[in-house]
N, C-alpha and C. Protein backbone atom coordinates (compact mmCIF):
# COMPACT_ATOMS: atom_id res chain seq x y z
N UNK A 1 0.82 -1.20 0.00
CA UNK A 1 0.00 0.00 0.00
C UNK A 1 0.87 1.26 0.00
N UNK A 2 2.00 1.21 0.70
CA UNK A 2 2.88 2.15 0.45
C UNK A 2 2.96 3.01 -0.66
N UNK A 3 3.63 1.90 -1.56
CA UNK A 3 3.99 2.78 -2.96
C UNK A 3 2.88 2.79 -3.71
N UNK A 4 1.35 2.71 -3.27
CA UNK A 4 0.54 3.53 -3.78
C UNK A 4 0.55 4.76 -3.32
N UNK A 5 0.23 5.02 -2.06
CA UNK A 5 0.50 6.25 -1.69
C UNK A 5 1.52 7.25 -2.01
N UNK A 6 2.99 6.17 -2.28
CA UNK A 6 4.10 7.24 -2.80
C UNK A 6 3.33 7.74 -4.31
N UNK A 7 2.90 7.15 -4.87
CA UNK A 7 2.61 7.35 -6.97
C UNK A 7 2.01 8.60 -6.77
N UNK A 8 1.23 8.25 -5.39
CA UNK A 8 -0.04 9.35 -5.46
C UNK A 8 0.44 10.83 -5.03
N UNK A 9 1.62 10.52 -4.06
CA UNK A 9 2.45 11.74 -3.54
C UNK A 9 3.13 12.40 -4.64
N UNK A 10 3.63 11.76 -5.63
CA UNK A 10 4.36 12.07 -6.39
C UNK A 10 3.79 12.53 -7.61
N UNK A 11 2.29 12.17 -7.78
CA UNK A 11 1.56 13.22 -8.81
C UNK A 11 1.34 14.20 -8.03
N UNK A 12 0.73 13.97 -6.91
CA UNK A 12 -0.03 14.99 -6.45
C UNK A 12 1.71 16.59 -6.18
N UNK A 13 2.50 15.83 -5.74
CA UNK A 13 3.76 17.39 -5.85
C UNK A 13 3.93 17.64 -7.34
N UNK A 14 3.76 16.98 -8.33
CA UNK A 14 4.02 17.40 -9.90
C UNK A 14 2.90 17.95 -10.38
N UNK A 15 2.04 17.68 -9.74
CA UNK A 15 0.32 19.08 -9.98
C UNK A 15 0.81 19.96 -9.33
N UNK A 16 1.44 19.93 -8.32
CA UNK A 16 1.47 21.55 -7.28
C UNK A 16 2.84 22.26 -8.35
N UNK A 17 3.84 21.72 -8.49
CA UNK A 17 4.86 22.35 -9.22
C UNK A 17 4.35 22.68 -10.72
N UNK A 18 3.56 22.26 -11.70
CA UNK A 18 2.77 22.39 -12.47
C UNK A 18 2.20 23.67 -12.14
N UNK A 19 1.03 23.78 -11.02
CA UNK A 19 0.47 24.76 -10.82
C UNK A 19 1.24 25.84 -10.62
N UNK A 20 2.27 25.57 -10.33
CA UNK A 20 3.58 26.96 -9.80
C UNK A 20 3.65 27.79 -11.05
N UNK A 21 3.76 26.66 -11.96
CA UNK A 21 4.05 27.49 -13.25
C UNK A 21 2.52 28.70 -13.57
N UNK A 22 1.54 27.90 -13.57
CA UNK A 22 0.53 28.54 -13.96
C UNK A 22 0.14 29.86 -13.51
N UNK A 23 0.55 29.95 -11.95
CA UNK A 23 0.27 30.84 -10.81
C UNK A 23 0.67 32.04 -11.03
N UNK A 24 1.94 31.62 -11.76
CA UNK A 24 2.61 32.95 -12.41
C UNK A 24 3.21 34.27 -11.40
N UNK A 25 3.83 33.82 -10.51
CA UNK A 25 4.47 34.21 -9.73
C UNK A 25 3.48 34.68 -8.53
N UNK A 26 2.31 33.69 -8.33
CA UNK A 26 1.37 33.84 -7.49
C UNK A 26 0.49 34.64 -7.56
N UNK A 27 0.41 35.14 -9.00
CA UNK A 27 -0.73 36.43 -9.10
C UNK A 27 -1.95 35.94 -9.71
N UNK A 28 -1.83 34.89 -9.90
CA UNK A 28 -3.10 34.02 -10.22
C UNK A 28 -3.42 32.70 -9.00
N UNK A 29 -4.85 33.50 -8.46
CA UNK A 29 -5.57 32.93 -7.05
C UNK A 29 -5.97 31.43 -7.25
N UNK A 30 -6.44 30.96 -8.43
CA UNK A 30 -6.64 29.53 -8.43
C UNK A 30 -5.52 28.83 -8.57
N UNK A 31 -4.32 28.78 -9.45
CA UNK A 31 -3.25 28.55 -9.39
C UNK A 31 -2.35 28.27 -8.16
N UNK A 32 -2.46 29.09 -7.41
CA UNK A 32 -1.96 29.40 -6.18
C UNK A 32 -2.71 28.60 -5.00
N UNK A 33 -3.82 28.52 -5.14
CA UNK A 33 -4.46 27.83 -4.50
C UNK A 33 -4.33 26.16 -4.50
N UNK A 34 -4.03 26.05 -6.25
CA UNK A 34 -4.18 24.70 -5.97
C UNK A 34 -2.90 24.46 -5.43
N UNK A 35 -1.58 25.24 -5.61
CA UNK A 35 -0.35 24.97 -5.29
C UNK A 35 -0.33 24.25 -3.56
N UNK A 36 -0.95 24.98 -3.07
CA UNK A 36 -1.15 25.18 -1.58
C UNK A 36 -1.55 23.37 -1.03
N UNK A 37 -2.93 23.13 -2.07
CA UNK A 37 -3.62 22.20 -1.58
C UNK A 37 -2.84 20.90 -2.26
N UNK A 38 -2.23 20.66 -3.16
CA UNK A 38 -1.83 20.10 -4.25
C UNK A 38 -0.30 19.66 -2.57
N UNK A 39 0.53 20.56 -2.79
CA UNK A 39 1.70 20.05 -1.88
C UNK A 39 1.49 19.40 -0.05
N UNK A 40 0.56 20.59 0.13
CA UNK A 40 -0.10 19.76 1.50
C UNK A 40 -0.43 18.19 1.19
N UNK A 41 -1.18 17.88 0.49
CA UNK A 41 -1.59 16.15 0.24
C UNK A 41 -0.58 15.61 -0.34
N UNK A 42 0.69 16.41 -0.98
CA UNK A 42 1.54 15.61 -1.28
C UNK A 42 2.75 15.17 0.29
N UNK A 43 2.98 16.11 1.04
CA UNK A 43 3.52 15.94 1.93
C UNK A 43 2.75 14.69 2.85
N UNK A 44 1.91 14.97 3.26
CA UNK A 44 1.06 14.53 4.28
C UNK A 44 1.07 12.75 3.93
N UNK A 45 0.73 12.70 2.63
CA UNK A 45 1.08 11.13 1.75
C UNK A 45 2.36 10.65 1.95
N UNK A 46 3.62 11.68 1.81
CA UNK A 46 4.77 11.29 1.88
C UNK A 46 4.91 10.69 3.23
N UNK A 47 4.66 11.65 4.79
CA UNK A 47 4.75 10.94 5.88
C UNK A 47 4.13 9.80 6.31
N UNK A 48 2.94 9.59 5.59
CA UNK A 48 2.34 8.25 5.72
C UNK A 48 3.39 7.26 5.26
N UNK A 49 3.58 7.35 4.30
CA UNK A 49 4.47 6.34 3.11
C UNK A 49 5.68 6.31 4.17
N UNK A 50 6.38 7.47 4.63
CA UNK A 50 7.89 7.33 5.69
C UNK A 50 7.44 6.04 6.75
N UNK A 51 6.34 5.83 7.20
CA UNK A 51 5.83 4.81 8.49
C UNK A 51 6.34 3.87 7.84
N UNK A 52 6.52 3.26 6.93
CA UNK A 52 6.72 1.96 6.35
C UNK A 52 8.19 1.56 5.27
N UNK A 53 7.97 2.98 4.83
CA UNK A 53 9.43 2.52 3.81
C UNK A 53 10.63 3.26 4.58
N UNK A 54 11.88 3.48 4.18
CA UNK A 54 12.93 3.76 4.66
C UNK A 54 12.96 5.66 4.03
N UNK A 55 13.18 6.21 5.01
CA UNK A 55 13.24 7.66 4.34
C UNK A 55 13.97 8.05 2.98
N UNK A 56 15.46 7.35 2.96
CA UNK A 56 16.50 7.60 1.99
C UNK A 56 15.29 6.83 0.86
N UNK A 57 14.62 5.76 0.57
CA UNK A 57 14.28 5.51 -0.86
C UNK A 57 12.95 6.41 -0.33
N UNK A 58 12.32 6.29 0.38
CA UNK A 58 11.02 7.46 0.17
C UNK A 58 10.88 8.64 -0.38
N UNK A 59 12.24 9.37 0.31
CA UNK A 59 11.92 10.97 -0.60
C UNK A 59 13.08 10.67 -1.88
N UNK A 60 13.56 9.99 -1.78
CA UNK A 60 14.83 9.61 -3.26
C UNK A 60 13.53 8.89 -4.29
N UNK A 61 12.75 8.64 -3.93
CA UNK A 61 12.04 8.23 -5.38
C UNK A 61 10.59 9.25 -5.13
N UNK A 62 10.40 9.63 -4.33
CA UNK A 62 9.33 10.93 -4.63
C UNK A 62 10.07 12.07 -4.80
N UNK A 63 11.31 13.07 -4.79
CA UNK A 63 12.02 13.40 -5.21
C UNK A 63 12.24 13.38 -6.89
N UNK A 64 13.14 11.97 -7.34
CA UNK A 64 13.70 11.87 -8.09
C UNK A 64 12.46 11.76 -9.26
N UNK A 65 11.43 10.99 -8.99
CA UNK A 65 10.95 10.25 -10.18
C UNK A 65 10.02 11.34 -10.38
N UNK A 66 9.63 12.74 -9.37
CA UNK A 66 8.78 14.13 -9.56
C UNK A 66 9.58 14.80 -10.26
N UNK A 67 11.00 14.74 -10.12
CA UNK A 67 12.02 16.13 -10.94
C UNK A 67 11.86 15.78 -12.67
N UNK A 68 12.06 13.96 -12.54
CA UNK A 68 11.99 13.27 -13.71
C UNK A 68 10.54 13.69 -14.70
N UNK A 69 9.77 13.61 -13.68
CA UNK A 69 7.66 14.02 -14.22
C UNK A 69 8.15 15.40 -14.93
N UNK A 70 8.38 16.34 -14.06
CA UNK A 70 8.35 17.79 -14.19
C UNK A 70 9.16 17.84 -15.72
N UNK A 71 10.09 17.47 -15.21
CA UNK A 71 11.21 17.70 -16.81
C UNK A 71 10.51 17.38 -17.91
N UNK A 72 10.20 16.35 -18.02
CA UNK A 72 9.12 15.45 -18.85
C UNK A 72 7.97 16.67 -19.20
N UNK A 73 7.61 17.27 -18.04
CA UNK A 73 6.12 17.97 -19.00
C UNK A 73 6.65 19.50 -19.28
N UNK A 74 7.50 19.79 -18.75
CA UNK A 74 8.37 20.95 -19.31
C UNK A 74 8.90 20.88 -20.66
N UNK A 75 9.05 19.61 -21.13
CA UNK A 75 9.84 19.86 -22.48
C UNK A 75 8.57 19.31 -23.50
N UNK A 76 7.38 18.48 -22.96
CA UNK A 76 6.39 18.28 -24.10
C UNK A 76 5.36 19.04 -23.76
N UNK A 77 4.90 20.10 -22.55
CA UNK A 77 4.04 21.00 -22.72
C UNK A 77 4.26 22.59 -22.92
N UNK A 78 5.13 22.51 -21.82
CA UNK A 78 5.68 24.17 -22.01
C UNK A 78 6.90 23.97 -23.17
N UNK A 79 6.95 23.05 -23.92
CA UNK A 79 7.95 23.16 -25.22
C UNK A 79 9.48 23.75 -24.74
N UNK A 80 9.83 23.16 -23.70
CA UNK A 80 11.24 23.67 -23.11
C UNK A 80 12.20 22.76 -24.01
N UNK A 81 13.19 23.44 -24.34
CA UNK A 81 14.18 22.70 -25.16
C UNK A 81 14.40 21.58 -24.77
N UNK A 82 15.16 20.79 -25.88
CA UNK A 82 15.41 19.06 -25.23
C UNK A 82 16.93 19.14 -25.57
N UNK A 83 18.05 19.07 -24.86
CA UNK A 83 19.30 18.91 -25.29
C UNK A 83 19.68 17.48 -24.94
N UNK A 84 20.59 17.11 -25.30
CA UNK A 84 21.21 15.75 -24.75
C UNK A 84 21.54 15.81 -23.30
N UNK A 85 21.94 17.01 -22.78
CA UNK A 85 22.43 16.66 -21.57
C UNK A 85 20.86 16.63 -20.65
N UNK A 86 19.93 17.24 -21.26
CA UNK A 86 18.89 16.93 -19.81
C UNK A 86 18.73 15.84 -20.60
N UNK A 87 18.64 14.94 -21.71
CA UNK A 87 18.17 13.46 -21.52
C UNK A 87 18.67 12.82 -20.97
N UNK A 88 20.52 12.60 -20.73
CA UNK A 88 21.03 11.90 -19.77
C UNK A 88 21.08 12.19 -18.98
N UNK A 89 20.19 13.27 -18.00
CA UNK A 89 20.47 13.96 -16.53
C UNK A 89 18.99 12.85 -15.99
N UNK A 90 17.74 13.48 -16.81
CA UNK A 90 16.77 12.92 -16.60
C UNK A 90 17.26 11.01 -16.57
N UNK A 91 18.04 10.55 -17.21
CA UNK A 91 18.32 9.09 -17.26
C UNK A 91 18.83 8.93 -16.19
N UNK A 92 19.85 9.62 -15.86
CA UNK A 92 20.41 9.42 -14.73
C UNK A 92 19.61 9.54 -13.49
N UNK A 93 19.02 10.64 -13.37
CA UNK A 93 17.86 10.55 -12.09
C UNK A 93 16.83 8.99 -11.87
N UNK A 94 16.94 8.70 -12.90
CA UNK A 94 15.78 7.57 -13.02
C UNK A 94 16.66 6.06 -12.35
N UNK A 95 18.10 6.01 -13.08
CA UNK A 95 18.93 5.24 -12.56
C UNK A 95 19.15 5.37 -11.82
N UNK A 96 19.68 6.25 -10.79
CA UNK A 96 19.70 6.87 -9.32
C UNK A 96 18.40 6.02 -8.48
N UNK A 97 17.16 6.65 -8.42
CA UNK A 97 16.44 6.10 -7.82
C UNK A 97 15.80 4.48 -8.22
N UNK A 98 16.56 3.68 -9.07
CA UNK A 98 16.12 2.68 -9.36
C UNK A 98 17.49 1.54 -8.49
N UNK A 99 18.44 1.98 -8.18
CA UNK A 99 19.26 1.83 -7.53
C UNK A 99 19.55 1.60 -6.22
N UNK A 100 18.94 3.10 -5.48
CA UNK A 100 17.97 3.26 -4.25
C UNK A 100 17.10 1.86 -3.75
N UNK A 101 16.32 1.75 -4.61
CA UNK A 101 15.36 0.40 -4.56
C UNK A 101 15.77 -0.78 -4.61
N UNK A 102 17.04 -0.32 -5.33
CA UNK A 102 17.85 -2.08 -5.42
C UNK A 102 18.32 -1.89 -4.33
N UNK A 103 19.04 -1.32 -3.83
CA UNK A 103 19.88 -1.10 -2.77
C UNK A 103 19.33 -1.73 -1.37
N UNK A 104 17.98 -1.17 -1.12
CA UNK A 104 17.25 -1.09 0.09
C UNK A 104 16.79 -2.55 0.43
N UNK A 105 16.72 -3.95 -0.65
CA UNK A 105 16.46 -5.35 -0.09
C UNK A 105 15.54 -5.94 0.35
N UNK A 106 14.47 -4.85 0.02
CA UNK A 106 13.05 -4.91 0.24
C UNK A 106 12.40 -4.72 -1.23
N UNK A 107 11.98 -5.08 -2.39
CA UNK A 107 11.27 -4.94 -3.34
C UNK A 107 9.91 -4.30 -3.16
């Protein structure tokens, strides 16, 4: 049940950082709003999820695999450039936290 809750933590902070964008430096009230509500349920999920998994892979893969989301909709929605080096940065983040998971001996 855990790493449902993490999936869910980890959309729910890539809607709030999403919304960051939209908010537009907070001058837009719904935006901002959802930012608010969007990271609260993402946190609050995360400490649930800490009761059971190990902190280092908890926030290393809600962390890593949200920076990974974000990048991802930065370069196919907001049309942010794609160079080689964020594809192997983004690869690397992904290997990083897939590592984490190997590491930890618990599947």
């Amino acid at each position: 049940m855990a790493w449902i809750w993490l999936t869910l933590a980890i959309l729910l902070e890539v809607a709030g950082t999403t919304a960051m964008k939209f908010s537009d430096g907070f001058t837009n009230l719904v935006p901002t709003l959802l930012v608010a509500v969007f990271y609260t349920s993402s946190f609050s999920l995360l400490i649930l999820v800490m009761k059971t998994l190990d902190l280092s892979l908890a926030y290393a893969v809600w962390a890593g695999v949200g920076t990974a989301l974000v990048a991802t909709i930065g370069i196919l929605w907001f049309k942010e450039p794609v160079t080689a080096l964020k594809m192997i940065s983004i690869g690397l983040i992904i290997i990083g936290v897939v590592g984490l998971h190997l590491s930890n001996g618990r599947a």
